[in-house]
C-alpha atoms as a PDB file:
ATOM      1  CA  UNK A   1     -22.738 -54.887  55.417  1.00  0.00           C
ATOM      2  CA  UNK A   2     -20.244 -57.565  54.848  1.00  0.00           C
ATOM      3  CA  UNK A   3     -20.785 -61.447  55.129  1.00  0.00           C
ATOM      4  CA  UNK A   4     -18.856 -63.814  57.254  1.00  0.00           C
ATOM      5  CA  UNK A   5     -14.893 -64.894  55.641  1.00  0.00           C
ATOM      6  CA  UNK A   6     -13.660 -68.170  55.427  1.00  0.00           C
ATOM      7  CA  UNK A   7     -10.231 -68.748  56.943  1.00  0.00           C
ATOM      8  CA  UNK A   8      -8.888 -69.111  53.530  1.00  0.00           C
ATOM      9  CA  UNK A   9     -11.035 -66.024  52.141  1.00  0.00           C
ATOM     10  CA  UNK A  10      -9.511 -64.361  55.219  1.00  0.00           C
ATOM     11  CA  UNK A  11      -5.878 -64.909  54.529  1.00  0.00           C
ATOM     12  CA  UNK A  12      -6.341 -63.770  50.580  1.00  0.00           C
ATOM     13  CA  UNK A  13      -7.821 -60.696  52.127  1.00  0.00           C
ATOM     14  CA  UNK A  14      -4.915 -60.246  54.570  1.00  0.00           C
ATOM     15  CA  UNK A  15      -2.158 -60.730  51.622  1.00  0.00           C
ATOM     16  CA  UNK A  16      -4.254 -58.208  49.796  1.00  0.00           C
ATOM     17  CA  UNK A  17      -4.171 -55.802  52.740  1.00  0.00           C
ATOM     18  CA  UNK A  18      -0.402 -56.252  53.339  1.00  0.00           C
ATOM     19  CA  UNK A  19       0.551 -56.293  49.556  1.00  0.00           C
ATOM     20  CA  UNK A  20      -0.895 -52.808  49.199  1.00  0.00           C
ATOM     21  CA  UNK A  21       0.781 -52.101  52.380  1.00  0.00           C
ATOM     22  CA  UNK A  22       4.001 -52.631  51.158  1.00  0.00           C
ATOM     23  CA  UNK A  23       3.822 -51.767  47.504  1.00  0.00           C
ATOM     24  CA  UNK A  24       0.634 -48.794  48.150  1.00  0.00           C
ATOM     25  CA  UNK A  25      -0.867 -50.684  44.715  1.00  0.00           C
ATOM     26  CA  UNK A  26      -2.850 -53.822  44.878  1.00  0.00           C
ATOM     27  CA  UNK A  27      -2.136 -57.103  43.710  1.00  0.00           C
ATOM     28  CA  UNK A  28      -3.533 -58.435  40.721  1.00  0.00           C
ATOM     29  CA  UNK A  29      -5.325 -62.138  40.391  1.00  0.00           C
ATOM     30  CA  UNK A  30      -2.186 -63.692  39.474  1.00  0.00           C
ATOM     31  CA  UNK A  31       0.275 -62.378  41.918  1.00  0.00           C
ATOM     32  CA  UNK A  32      -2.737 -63.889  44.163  1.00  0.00           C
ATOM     33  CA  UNK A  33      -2.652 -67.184  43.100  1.00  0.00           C
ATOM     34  CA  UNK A  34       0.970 -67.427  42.703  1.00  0.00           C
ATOM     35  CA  UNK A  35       0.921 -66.531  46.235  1.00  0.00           C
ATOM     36  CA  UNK A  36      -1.574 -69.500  47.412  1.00  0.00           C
ATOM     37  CA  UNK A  37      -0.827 -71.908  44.617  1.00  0.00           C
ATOM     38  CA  UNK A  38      -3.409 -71.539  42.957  1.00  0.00           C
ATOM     39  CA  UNK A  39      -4.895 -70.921  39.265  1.00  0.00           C
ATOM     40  CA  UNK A  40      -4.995 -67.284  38.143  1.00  0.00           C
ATOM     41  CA  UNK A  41      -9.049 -67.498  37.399  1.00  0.00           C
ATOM     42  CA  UNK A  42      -9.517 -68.350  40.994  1.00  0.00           C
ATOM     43  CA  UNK A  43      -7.622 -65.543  42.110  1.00  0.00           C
ATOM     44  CA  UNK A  44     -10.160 -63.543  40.179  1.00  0.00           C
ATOM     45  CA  UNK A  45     -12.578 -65.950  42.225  1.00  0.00           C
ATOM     46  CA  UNK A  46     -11.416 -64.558  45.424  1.00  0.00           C
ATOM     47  CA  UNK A  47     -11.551 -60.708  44.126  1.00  0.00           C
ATOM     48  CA  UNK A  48     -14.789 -61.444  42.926  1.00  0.00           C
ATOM     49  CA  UNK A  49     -16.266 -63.000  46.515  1.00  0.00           C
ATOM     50  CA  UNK A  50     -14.033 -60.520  48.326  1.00  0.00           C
ATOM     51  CA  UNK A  51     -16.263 -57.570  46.689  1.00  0.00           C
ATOM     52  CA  UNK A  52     -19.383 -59.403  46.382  1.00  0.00           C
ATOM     53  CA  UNK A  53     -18.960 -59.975  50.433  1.00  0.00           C
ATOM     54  CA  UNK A  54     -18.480 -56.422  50.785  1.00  0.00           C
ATOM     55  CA  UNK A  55     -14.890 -56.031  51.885  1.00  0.00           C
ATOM     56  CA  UNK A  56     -13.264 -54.630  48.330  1.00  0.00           C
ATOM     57  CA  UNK A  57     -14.044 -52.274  45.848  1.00  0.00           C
ATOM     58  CA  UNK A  58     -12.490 -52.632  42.609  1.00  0.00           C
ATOM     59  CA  UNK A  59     -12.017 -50.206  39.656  1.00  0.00           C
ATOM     60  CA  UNK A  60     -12.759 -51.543  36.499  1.00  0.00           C
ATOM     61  CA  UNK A  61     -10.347 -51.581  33.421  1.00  0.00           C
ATOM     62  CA  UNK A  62      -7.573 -50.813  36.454  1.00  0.00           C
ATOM     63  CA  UNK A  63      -6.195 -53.975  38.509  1.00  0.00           C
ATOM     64  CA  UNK A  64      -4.120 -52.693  40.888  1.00  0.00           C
ATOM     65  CA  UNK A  65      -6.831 -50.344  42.106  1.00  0.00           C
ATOM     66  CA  UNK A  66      -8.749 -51.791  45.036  1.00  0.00           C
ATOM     67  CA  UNK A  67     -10.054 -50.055  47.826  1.00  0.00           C
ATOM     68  CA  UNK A  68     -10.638 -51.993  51.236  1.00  0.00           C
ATOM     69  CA  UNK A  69     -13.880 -51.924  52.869  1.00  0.00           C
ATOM     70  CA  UNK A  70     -15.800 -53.565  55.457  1.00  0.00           C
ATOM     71  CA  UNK A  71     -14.741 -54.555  58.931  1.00  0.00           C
ATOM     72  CA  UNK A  72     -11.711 -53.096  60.194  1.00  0.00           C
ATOM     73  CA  UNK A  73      -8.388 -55.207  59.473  1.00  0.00           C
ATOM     74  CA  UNK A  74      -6.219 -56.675  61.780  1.00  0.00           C
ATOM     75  CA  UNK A  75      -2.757 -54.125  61.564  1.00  0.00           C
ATOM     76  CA  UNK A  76       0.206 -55.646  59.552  1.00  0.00           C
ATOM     77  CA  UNK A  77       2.759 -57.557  61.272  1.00  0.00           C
ATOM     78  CA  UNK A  78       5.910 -55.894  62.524  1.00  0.00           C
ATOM     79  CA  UNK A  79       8.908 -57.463  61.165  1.00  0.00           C
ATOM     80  CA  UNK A  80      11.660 -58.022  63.824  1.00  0.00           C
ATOM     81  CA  UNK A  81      15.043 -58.448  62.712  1.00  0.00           C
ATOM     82  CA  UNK A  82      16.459 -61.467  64.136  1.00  0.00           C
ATOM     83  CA  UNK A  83      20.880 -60.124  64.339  1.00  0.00           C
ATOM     84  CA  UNK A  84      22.071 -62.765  65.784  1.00  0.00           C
ATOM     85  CA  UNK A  85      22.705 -64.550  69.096  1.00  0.00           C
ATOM     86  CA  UNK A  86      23.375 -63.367  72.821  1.00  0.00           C
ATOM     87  CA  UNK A  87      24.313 -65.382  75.610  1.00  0.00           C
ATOM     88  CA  UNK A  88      22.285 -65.573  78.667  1.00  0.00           C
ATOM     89  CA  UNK A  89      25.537 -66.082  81.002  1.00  0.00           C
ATOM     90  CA  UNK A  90      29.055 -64.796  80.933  1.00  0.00           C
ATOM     91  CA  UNK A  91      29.101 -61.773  78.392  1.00  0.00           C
ATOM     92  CA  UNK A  92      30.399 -62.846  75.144  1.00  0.00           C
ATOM     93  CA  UNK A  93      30.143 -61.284  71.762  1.00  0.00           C
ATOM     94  CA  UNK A  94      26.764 -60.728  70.295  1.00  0.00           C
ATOM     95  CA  UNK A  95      26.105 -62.492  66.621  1.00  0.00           C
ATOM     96  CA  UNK A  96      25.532 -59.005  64.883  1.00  0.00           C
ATOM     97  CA  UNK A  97      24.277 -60.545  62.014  1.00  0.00           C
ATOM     98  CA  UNK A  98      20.923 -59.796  60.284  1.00  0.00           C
ATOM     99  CA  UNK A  99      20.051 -63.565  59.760  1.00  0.00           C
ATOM    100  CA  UNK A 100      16.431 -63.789  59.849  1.00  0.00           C
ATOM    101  CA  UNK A 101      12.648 -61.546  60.898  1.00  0.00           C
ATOM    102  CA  UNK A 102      10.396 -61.818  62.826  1.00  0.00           C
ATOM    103  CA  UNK A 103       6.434 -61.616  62.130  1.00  0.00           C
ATOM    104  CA  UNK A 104       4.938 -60.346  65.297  1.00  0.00           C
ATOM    105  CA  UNK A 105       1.571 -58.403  66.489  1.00  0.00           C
ATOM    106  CA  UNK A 106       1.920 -55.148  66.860  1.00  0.00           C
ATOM    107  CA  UNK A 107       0.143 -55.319  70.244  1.00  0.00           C
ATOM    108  CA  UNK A 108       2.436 -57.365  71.400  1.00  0.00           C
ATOM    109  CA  UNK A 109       5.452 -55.281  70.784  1.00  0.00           C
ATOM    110  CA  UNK A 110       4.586 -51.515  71.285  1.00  0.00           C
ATOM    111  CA  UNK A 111       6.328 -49.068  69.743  1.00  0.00           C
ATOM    112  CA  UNK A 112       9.785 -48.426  68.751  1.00  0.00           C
ATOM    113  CA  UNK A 113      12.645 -49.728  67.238  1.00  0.00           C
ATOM    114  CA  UNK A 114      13.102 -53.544  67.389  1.00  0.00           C
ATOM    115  CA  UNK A 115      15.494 -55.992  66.878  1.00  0.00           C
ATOM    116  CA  UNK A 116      15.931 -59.483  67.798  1.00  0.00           C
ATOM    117  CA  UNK A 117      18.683 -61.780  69.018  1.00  0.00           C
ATOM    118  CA  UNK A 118      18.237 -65.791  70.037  1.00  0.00           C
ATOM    119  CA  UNK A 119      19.188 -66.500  73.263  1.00  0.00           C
ATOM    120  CA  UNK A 120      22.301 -68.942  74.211  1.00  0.00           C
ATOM    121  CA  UNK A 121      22.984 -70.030  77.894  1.00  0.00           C
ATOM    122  CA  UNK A 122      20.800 -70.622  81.098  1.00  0.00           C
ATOM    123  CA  UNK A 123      21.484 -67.781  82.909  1.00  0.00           C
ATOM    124  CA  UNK A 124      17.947 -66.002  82.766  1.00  0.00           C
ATOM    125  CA  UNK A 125      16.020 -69.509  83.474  1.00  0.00           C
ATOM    126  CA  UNK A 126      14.501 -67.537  86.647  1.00  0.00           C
ATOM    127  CA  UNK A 127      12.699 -65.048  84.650  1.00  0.00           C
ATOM    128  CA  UNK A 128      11.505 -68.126  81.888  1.00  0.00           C
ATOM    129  CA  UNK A 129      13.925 -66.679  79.406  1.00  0.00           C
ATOM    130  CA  UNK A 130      15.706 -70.303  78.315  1.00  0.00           C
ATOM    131  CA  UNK A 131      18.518 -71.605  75.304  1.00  0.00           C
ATOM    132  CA  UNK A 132      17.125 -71.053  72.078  1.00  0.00           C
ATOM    133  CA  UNK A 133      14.404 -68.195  72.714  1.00  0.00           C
ATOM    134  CA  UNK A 134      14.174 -65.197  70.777  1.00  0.00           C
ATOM    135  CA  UNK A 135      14.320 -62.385  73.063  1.00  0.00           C
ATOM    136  CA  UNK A 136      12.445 -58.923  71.861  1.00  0.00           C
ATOM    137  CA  UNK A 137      14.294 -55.962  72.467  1.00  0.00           C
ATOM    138  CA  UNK A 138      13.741 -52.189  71.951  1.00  0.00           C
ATOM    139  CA  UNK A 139      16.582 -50.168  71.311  1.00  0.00           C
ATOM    140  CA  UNK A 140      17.474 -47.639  74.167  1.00  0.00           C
ATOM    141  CA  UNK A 141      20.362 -46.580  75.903  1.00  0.00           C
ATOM    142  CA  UNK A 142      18.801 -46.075  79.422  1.00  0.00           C
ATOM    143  CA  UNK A 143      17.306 -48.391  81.388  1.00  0.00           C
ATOM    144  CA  UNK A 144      15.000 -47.969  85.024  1.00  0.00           C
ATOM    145  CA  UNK A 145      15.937 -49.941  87.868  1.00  0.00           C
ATOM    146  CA  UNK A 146      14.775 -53.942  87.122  1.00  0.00           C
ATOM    147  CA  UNK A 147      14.398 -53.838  83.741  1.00  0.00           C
ATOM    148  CA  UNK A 148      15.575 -56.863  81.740  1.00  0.00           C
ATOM    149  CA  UNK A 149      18.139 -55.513  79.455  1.00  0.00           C
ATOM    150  CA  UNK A 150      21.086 -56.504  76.690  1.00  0.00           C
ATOM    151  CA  UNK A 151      24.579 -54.741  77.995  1.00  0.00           C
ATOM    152  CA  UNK A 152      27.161 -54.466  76.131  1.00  0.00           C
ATOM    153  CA  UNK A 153      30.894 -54.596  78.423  1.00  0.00           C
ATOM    154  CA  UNK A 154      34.121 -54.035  76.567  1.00  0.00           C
ATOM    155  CA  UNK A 155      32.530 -55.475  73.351  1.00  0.00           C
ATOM    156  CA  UNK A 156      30.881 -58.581  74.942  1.00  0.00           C
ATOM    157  CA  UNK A 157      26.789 -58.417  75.412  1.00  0.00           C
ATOM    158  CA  UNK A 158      24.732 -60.280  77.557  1.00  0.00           C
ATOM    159  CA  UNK A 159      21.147 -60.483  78.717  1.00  0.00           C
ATOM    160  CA  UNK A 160      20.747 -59.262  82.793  1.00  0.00           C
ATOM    161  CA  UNK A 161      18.629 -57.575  84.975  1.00  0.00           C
ATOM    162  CA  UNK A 162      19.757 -54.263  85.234  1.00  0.00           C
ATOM    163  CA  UNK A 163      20.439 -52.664  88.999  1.00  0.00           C
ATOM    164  CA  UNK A 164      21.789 -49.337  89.732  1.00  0.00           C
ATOM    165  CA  UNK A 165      24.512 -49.867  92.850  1.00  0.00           C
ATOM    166  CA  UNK A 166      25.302 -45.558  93.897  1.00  0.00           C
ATOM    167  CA  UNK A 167      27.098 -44.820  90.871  1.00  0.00           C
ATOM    168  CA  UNK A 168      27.797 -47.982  89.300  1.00  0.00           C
ATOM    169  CA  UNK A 169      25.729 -50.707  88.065  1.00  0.00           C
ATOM    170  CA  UNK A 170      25.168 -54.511  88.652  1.00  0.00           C
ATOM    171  CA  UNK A 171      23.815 -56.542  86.001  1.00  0.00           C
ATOM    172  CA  UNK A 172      22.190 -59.776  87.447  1.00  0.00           C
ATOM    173  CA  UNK A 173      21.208 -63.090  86.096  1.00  0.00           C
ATOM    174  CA  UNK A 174      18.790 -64.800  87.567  1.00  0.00           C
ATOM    175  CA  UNK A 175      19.634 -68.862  87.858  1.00  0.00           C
ATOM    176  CA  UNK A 176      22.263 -68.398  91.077  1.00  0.00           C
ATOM    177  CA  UNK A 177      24.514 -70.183  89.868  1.00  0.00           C
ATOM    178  CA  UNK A 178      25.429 -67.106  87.873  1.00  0.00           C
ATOM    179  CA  UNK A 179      27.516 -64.070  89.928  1.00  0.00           C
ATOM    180  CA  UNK A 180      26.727 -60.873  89.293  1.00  0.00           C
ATOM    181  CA  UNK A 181      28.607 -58.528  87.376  1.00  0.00           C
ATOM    182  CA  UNK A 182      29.999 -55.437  88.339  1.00  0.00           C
ATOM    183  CA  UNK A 183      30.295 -52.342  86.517  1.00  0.00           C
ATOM    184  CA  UNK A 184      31.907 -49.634  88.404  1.00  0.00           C
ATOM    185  CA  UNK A 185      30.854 -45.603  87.167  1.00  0.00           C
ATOM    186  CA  UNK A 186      33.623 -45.274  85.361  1.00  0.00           C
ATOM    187  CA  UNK A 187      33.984 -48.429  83.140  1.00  0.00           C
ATOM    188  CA  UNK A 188      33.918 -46.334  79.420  1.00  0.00           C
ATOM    189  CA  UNK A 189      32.937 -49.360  77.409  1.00  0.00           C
ATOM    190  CA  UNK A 190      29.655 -50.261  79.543  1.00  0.00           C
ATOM    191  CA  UNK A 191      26.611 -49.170  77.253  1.00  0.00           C
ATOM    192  CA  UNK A 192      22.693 -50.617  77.309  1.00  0.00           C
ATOM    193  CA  UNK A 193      21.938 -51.753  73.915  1.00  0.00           C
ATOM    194  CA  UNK A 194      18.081 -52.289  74.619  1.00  0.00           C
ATOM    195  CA  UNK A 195      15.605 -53.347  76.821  1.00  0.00           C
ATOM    196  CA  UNK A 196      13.915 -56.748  76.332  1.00  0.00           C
ATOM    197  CA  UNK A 197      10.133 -56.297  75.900  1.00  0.00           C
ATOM    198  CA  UNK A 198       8.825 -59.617  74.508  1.00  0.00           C
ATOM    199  CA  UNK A 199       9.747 -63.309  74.455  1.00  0.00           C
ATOM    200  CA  UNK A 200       9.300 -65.130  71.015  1.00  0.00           C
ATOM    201  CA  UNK A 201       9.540 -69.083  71.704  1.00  0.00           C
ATOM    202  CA  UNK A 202       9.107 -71.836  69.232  1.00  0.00           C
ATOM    203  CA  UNK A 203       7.960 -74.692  70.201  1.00  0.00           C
END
C-alpha cells in the first residue's frame, strides 16, 4: 500500500515517470536534482522515500532500473506544437513556424494529430475565441456542418465556422462586423487544415 505524496514528492515522481517515458531508462539521483536544483544526495533522498512509500522499485547495483508502482499515474502531457499565428478575421497567411509546445492533458485534447497556432484578430469574439489565444487544432481535411475550423483560401488561413451552402461553402466569423466568406465548389485552392478542438488561454 503506498503512503500519501507531498506536492514536491509528487512532482519528482512525475519527472521520474516522464523521464522514463521519454528515454524508456530511468533517471539517476543526479539528473534528479539537477532537475529541481537540488543536491545529488537528496535526489537519492527522494528515490529512497519514493520506494520506502511504495511507489518505486529499484534494482540494486543498476540506476537506471526503476520500476513504478503504486497508484496509477496521471498520463504524460501531450506536447502541442505551437506553428505560428492565424488571424481570426480577413484570411491572411498563417505563421508556419514551429516556435514553441504546448503541455496539455491528454483528456483535454483527445486523440490525433495536434498542432497549435495563436490567434490574431477579433473575429471569433462570439464563440470566446479572442487576440492572443492559442487555439487547439486537430489535423483533418473534412469538416461537419458547424464545426470551428482553420481554412486555408489561395494560401491565406483563417479561423471560421465552417457551413456547407449546396455545393460550396461559407466560412463565418462570428463578431458581425465580419462578412462571410464565400467559397464557391470549384475554388481549387480552398482546403480545411484542421478543426479547432481546444482553447489554450494565458492569463
Amino acid at each position: 500500500m503506498t503512503s500519501p505524496l507531498t506536492p514536491q514528492q509528487q512532482r519528482v515522481l512525475t519527472f521520474i515517470r516522464d523521464f522514463i517515458e521519454r528515454h524508456r531508462f530511468a533517471p539517476t539521483a543526479k539528473e534528479i536534482g539537477g532537475q529541481f536544483g537540488i543536491a545529488e544526495k537528496n535526489g537519492f533522498y527522494y528515490l529512497d522515500l519514493l520506494e520506502r512509500k511504495g511507489y518505486i522499485r529499484r534494482l540494486r547495483h543498476h540506476p537506471r532500473r526503476i520500476e513504478l508502482l503504486g497508484e496509477p499515474l496521471h498520463p504524460a502531457p501531450v506536447r502541442v506544437p505551437v506553428l505560428g499565428s492565424v488571424p481570426a478575421g480577413s484570411p491572411r497567411e498563417a505563421v508556419e513556424l514551429h516556435t514553441d509546445e504546448l503541455l496539455l492533458d491528454a483528456g483535454l485534447v483527445g486523440e490525433g494529430e495536434l498542432f497549435s497556432l495563436r490567434v490574431t484578430g477579433d473575429s471569433m469574439t462570439g464563440d470566446h475565441i479572442t487576440e492572443g489565444d492559442y487555439v487547439i487544432v486537430r489535423c483533418q481535411p473534412d469538416a461537419t456542418d458547424g464545426d470551428i475550423v482553420v481554412a486555408v483560401v489561395s494560401g491565406d488561413a483563417t479561423i471560421k465556422r465552417f457551413r456547407r451552402r449546396g455545393e460550396g461553402v461559407v466560412l463565418e466569423a462570428s463578431n458581425p462586423a465580419y462578412p462571410p466568406i464565400l467559397v464557391p465548389a470549384d475554388t481549387p485552392s480552398f482546403r480545411i487544415a484542421g478543426k479547432v478542438v481546444g482553447l489554450y488561454r494565458k492569463l
